[in-house]
C-alpha atoms as a PDB file:
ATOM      1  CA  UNK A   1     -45.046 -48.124  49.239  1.00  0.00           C
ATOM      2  CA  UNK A   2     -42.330 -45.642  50.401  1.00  0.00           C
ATOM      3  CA  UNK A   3     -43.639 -42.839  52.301  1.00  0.00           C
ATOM      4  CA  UNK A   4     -40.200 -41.284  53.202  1.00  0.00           C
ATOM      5  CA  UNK A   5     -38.198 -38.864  50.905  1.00  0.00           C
ATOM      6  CA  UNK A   6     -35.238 -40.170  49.028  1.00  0.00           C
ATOM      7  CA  UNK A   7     -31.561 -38.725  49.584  1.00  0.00           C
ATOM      8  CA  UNK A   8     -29.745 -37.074  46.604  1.00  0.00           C
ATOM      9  CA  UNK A   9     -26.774 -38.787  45.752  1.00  0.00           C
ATOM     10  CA  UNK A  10     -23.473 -37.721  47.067  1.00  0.00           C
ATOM     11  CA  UNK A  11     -20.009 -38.492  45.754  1.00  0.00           C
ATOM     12  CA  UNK A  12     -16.848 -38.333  47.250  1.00  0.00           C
ATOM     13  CA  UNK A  13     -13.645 -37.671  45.309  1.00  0.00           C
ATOM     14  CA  UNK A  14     -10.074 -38.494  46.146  1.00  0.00           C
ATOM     15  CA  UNK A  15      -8.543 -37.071  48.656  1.00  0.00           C
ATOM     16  CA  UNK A  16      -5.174 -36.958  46.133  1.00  0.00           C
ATOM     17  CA  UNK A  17      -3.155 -39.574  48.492  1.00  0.00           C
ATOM     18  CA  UNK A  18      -2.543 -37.316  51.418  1.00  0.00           C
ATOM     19  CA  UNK A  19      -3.722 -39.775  54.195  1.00  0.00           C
ATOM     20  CA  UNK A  20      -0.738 -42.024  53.303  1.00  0.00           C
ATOM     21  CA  UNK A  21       2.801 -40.685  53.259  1.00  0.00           C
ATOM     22  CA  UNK A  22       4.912 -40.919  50.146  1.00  0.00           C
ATOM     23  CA  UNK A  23       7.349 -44.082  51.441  1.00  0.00           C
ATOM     24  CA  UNK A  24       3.554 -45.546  52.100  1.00  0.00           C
ATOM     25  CA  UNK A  25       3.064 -46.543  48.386  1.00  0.00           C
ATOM     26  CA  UNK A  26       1.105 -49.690  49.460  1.00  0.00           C
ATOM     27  CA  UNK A  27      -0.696 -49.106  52.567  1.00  0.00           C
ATOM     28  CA  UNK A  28      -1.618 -51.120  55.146  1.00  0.00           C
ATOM     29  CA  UNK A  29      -5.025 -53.669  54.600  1.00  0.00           C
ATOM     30  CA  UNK A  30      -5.502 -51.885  58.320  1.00  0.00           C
ATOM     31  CA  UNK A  31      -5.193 -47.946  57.250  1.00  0.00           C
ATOM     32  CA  UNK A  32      -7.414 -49.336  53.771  1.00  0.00           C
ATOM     33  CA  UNK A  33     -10.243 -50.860  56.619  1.00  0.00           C
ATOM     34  CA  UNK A  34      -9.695 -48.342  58.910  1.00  0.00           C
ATOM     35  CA  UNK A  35     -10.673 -45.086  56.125  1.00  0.00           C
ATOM     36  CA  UNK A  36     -13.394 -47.554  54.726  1.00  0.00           C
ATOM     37  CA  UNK A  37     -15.208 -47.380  57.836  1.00  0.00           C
ATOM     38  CA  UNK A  38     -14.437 -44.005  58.850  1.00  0.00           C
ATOM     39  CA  UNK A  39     -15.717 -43.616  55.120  1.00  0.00           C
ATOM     40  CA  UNK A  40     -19.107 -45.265  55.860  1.00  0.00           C
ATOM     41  CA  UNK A  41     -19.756 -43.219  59.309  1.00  0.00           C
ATOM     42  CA  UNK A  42     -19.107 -39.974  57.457  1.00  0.00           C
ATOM     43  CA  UNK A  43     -22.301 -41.082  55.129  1.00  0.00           C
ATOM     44  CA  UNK A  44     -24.183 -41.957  57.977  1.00  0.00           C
ATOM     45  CA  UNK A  45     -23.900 -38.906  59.688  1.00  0.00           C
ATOM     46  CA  UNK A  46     -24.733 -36.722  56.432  1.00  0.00           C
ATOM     47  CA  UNK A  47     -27.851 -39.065  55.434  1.00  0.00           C
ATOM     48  CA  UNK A  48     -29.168 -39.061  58.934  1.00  0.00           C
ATOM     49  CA  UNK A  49     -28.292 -34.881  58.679  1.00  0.00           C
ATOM     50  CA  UNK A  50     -30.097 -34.446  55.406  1.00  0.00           C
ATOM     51  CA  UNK A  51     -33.443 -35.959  56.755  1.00  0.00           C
ATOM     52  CA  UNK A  52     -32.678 -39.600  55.922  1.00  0.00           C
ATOM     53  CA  UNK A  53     -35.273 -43.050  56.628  1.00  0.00           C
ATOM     54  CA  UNK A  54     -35.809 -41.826  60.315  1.00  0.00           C
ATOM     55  CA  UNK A  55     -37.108 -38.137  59.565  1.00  0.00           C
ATOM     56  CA  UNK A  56     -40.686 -37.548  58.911  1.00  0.00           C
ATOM     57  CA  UNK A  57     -42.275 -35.415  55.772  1.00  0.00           C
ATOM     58  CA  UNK A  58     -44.732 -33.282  55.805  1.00  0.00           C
ATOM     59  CA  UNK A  59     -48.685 -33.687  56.114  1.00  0.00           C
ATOM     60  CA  UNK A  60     -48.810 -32.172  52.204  1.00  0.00           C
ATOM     61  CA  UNK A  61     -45.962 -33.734  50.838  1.00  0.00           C
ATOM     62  CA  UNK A  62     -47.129 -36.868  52.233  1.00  0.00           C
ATOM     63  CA  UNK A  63     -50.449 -37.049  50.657  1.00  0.00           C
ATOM     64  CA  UNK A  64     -49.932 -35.480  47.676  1.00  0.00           C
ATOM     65  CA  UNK A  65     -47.091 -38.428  47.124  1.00  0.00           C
ATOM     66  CA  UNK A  66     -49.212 -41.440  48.488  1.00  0.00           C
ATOM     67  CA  UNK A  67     -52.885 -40.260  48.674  1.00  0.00           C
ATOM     68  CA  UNK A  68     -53.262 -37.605  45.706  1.00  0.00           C
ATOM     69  CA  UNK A  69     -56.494 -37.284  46.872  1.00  0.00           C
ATOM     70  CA  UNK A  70     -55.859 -36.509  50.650  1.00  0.00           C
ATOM     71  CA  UNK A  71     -54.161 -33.395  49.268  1.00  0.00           C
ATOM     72  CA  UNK A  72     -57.103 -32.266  47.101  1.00  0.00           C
ATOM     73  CA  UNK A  73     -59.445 -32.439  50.439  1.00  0.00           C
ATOM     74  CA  UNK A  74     -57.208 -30.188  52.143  1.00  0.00           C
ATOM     75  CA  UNK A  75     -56.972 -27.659  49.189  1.00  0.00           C
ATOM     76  CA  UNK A  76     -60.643 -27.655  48.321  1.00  0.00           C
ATOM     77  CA  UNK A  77     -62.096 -26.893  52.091  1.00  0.00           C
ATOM     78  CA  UNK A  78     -62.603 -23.425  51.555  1.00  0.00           C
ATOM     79  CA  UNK A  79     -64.553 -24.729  48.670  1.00  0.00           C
ATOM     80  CA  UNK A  80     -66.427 -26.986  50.500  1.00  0.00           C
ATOM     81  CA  UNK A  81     -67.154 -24.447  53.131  1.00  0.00           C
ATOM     82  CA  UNK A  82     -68.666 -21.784  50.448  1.00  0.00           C
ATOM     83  CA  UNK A  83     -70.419 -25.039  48.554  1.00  0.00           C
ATOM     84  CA  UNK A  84     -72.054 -26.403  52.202  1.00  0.00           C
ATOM     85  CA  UNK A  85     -71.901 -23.322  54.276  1.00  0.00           C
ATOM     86  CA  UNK A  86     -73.491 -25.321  57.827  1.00  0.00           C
ATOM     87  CA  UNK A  87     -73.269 -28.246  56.856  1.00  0.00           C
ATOM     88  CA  UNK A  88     -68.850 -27.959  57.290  1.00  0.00           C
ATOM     89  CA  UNK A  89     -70.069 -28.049  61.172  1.00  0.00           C
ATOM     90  CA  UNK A  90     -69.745 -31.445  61.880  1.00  0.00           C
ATOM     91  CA  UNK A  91     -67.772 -33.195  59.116  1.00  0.00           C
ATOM     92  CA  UNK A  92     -66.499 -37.178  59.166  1.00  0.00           C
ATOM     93  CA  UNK A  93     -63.768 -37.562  56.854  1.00  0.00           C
ATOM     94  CA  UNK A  94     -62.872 -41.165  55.316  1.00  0.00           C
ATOM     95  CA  UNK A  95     -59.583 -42.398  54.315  1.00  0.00           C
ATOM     96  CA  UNK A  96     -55.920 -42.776  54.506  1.00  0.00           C
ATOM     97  CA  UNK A  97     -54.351 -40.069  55.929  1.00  0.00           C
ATOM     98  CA  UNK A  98     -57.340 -39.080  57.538  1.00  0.00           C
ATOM     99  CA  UNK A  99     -55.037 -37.733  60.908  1.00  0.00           C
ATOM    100  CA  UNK A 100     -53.951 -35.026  58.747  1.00  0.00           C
ATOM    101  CA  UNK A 101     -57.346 -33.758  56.697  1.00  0.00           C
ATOM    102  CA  UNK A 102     -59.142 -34.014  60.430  1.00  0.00           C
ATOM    103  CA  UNK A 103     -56.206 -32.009  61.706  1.00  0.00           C
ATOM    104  CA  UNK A 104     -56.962 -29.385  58.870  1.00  0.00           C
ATOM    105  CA  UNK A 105     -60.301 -29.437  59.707  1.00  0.00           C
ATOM    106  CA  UNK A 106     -60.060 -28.883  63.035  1.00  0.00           C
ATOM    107  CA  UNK A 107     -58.031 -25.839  62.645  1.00  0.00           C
ATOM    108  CA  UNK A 108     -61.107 -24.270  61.014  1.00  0.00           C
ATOM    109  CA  UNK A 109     -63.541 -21.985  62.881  1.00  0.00           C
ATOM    110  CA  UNK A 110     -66.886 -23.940  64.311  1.00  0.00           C
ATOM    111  CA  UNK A 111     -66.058 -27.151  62.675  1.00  0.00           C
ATOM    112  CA  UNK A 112     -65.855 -30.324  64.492  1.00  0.00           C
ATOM    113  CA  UNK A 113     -64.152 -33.013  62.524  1.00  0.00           C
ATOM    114  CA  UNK A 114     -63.795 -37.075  62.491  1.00  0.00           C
ATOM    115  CA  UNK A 115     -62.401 -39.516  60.998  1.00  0.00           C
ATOM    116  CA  UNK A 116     -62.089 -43.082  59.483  1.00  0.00           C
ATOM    117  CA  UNK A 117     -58.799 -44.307  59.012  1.00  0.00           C
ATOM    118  CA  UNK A 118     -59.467 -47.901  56.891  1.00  0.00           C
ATOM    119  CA  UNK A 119     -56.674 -49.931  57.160  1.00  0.00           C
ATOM    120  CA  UNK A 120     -53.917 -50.371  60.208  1.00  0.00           C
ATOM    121  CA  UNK A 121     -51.751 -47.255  60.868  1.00  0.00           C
ATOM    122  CA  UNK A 122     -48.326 -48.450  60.931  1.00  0.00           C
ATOM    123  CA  UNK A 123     -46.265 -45.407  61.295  1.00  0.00           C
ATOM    124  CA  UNK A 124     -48.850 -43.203  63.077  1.00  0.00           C
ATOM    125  CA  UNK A 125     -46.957 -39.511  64.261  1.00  0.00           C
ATOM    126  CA  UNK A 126     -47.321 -38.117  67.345  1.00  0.00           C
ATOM    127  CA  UNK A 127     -50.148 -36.362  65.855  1.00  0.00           C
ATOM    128  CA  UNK A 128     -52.104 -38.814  64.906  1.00  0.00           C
ATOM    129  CA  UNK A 129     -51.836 -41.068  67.931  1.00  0.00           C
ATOM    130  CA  UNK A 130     -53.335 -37.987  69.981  1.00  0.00           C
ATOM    131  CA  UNK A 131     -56.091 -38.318  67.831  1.00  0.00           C
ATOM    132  CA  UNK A 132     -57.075 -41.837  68.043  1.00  0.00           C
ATOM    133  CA  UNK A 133     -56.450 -41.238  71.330  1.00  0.00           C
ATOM    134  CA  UNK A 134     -59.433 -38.590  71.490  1.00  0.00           C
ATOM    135  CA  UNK A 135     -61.309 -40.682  69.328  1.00  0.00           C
ATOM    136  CA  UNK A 136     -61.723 -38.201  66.983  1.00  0.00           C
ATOM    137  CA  UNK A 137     -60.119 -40.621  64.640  1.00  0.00           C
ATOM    138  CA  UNK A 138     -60.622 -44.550  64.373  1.00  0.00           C
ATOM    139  CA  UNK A 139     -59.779 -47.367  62.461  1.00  0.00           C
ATOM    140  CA  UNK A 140     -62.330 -49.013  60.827  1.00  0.00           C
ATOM    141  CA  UNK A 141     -62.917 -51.578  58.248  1.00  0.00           C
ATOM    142  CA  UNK A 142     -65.642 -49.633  55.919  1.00  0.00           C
ATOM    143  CA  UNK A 143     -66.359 -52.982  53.912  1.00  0.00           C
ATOM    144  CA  UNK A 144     -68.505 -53.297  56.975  1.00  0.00           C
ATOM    145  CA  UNK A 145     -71.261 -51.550  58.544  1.00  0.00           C
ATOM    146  CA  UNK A 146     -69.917 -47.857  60.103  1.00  0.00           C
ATOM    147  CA  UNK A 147     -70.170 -47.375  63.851  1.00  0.00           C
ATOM    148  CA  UNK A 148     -72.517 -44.267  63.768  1.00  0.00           C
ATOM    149  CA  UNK A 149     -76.198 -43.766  64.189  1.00  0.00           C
ATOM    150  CA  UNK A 150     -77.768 -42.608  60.698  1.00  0.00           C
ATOM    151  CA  UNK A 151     -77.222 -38.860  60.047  1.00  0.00           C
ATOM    152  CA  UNK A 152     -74.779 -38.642  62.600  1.00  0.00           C
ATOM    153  CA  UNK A 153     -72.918 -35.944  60.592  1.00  0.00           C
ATOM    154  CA  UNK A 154     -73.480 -33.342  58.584  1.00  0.00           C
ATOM    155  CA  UNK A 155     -71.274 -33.837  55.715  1.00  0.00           C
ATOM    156  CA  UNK A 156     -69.287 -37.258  54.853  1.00  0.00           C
ATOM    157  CA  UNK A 157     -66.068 -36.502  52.854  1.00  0.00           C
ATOM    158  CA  UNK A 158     -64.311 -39.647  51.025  1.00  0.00           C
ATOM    159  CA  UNK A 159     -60.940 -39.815  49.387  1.00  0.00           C
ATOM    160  CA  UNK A 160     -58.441 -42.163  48.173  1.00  0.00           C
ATOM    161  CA  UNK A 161     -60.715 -45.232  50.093  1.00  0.00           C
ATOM    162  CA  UNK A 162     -63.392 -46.114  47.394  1.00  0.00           C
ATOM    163  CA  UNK A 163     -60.596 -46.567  44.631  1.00  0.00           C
ATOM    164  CA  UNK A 164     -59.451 -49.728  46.680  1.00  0.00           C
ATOM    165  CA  UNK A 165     -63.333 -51.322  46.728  1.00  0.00           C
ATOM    166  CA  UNK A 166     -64.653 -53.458  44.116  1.00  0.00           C
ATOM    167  CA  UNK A 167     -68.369 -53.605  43.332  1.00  0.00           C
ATOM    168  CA  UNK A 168     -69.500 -55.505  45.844  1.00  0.00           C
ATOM    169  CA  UNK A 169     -68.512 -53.983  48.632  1.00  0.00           C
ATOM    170  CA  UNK A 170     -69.164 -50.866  47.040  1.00  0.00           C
ATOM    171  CA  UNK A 171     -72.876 -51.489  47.282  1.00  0.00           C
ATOM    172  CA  UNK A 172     -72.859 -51.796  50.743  1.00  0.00           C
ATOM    173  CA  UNK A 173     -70.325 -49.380  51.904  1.00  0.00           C
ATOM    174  CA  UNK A 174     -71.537 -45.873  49.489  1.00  0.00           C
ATOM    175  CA  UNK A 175     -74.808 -46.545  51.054  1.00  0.00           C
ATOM    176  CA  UNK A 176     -73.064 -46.812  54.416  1.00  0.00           C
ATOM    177  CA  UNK A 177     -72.027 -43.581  54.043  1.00  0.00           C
ATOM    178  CA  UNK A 178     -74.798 -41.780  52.524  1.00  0.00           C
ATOM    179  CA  UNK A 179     -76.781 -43.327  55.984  1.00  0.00           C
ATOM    180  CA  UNK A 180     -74.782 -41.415  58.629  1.00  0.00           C
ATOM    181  CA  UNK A 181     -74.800 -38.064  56.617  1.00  0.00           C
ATOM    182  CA  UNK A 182     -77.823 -35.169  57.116  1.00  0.00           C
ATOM    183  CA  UNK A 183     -76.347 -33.062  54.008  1.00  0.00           C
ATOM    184  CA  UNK A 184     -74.589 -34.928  51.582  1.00  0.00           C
ATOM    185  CA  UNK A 185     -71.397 -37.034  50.707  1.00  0.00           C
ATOM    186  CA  UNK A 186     -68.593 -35.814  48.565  1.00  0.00           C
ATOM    187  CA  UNK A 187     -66.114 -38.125  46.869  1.00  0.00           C
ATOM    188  CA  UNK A 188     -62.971 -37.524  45.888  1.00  0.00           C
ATOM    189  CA  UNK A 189     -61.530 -40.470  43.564  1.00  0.00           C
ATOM    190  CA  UNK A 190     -58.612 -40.178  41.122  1.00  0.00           C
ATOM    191  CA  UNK A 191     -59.167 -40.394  37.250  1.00  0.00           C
ATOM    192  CA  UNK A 192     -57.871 -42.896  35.448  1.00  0.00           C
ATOM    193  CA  UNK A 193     -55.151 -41.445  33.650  1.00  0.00           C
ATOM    194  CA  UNK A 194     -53.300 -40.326  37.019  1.00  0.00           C
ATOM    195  CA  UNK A 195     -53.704 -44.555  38.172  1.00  0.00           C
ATOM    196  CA  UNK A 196     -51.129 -44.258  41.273  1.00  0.00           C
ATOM    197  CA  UNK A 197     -51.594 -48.021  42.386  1.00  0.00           C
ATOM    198  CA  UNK A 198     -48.246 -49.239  42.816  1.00  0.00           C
ATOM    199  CA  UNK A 199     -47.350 -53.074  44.239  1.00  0.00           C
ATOM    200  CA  UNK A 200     -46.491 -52.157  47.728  1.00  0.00           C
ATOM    201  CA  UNK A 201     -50.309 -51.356  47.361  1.00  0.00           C
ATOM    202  CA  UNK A 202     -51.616 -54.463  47.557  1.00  0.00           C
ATOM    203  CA  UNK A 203     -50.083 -55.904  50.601  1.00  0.00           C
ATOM    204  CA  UNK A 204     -51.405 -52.533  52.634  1.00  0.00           C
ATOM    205  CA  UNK A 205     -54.643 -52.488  50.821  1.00  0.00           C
ATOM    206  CA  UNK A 206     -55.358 -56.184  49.928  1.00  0.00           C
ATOM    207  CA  UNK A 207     -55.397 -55.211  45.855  1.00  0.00           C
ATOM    208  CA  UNK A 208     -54.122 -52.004  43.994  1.00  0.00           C
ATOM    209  CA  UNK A 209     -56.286 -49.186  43.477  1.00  0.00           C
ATOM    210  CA  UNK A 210     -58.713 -48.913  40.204  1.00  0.00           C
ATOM    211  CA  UNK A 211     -59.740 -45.088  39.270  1.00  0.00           C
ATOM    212  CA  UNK A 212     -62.942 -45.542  37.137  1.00  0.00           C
ATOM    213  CA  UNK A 213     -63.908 -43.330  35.001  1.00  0.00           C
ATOM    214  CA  UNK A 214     -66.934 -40.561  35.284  1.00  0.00           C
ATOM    215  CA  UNK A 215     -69.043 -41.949  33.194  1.00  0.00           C
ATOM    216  CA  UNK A 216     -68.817 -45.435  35.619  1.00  0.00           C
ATOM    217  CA  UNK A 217     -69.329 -43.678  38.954  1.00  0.00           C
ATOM    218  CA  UNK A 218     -72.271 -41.864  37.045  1.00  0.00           C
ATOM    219  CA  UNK A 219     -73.876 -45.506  36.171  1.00  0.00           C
ATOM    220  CA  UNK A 220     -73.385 -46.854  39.403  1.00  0.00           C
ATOM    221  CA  UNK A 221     -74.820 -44.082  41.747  1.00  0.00           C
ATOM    222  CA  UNK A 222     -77.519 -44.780  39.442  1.00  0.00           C
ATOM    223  CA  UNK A 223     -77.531 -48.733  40.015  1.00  0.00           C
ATOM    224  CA  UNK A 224     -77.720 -47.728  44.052  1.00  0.00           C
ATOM    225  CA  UNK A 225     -80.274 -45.126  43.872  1.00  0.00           C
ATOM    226  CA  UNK A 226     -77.813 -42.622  44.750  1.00  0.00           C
ATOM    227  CA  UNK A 227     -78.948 -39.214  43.388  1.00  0.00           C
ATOM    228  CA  UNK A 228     -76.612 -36.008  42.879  1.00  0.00           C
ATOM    229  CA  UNK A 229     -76.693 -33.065  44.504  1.00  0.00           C
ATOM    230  CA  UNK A 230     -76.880 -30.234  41.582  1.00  0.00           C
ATOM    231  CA  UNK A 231     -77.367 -27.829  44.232  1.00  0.00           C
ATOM    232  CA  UNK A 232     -74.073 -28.504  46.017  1.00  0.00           C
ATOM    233  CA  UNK A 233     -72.402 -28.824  42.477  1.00  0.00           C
ATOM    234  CA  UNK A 234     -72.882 -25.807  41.096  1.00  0.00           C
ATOM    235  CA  UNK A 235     -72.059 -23.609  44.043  1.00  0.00           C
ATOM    236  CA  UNK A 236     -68.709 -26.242  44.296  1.00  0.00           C
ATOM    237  CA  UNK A 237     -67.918 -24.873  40.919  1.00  0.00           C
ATOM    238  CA  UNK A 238     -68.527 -21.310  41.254  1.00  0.00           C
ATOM    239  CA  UNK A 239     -66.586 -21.238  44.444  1.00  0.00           C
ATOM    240  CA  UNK A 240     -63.515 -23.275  42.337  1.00  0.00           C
ATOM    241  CA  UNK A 241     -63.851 -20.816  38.849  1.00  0.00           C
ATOM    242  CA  UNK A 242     -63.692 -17.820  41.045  1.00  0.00           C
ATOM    243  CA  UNK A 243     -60.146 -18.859  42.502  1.00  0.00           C
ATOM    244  CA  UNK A 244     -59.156 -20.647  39.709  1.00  0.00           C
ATOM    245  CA  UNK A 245     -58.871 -24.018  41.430  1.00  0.00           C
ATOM    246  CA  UNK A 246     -58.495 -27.253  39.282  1.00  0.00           C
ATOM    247  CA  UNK A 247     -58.537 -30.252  40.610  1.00  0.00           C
ATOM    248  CA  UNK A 248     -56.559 -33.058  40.170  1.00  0.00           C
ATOM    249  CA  UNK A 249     -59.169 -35.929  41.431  1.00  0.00           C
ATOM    250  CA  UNK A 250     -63.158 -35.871  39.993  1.00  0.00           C
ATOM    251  CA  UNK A 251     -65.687 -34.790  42.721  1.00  0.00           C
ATOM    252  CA  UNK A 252     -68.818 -36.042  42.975  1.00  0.00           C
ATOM    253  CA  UNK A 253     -71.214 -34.413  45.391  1.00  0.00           C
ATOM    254  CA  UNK A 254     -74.421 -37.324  46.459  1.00  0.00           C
ATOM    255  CA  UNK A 255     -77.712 -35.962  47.833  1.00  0.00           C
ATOM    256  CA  UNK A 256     -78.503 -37.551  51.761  1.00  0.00           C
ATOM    257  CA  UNK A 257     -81.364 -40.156  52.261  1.00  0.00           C
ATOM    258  CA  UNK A 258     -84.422 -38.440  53.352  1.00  0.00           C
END
């Protein structure tokens, strides 16, 4: 899975003979080696110029191009803030690119913000290393029970993680997540007709990602005793009509245990 921007194509024409004099009509195999390499430095310098494989994109362009999901966390916050008011106090966030949906988080007024990255960080930024460092972000298996005392935050937010689960760690780890949250859980999971899974996928993730429909997620917070939270909903969708948001990835918002 590429997570670095692609260079447009460049061509070079002919420079109409003028390195080679006119007696010169059969150059050298040196000169012909000589402007081949000069040739290939010239490229190197403009792809390395133009942002090339060691430059690093941007926190949006980056999730909206691996994580679609990701993205919609970061757009919908002041949705979520009007939706939960309080309860955007103490937030955990789970999933890939969490470094940069805690970072957003954090930039917010009275909100302290964590995260769950759940699978190895490979090409962590400066950024992000600062906040494992912190331990405001951690990587953690979530197929397994989460290090956190039950209602240890106020709100749980979940994107782009879930899609990678099958059923039966899905039983284990929703609940998981429902336990350490006072006020709620929201989940952010992409529909089926925008499937991003690609094969590089599966050797980061262990399998590609499967977007289920509504109707399934429906049925199975019903199979887990899951309930929604109509509440949180409707206010979500007020908020969203009144600045005309639309989001690309469903939303479910799940009622805490009590």
């Amino acid at each position: 899975m590429s997570r670095r921007p692609g260079n447009p194509t460049r061509r070079f024409g002919d420079n109409g003979g003028g390195l080679f004099s006119s007696k010169s009509r059969s150059p050298p195999v040196l000169s012909i080696a000589l402007v081949i390499v000069g040739g290939l430095f010239l490229i190197g310098y403009m792809y390395r110029g133009s942002g090339g494989s060691s430059s690093r994109i941007d926190s949006v362009s980056r999730v909206e191009g691996d994580y679609l999901c990701s993205g919609e966390v970061q757009q919908a916050i002041p949705l979520l803030q009007k939706a939960y008011g309080d309860s955007m106090h103490k937030v955990l966030h789970v999933g890939p690119d969490t470094c940069y949906v805690v970072s957003k988080l954090l930039k917010e007024d009275e909100t302290d913000a964590w995260g769950i990255e759940p699978y190895d960080i490979e090409d962590a930024d400066n950024n992000c290393k600062a906040l494992i460092r912190r331990g405001s972000v951690r990587v953690s298996d979530i197929k397994f029970p989460l290090p956190y005392r039950p209602k240890s935050f106020s709100l749980v937010i979940v994107s782009d993680a879930l899609d990678y689960l099958s059923p039966r760690y899905l039983n284990k780890t929703l609940p998981d997540l429902v336990r350490v949250a006072s006020d709620g859980v929201v989940i952010f999971t992409g529909f089926p007709t925008t499937q991003k899974a690609k094969v590089a996928d599966v050797s980061k993730f262990g399998k590609a990602a499967k977007m289920r429909s509504s109707s399934w997620w429906v049925k199975f917070f019903l199979q887990i005793n899951l309930e929604e939270n109509e509440a949180a909903v409707k206010k979500f969708e007020l908020a969203s009509s009144k600045s005309s948001y639309v989001p690309k990835c469903q939303i479910f918002h799940l009622k805490s245990l009590h």
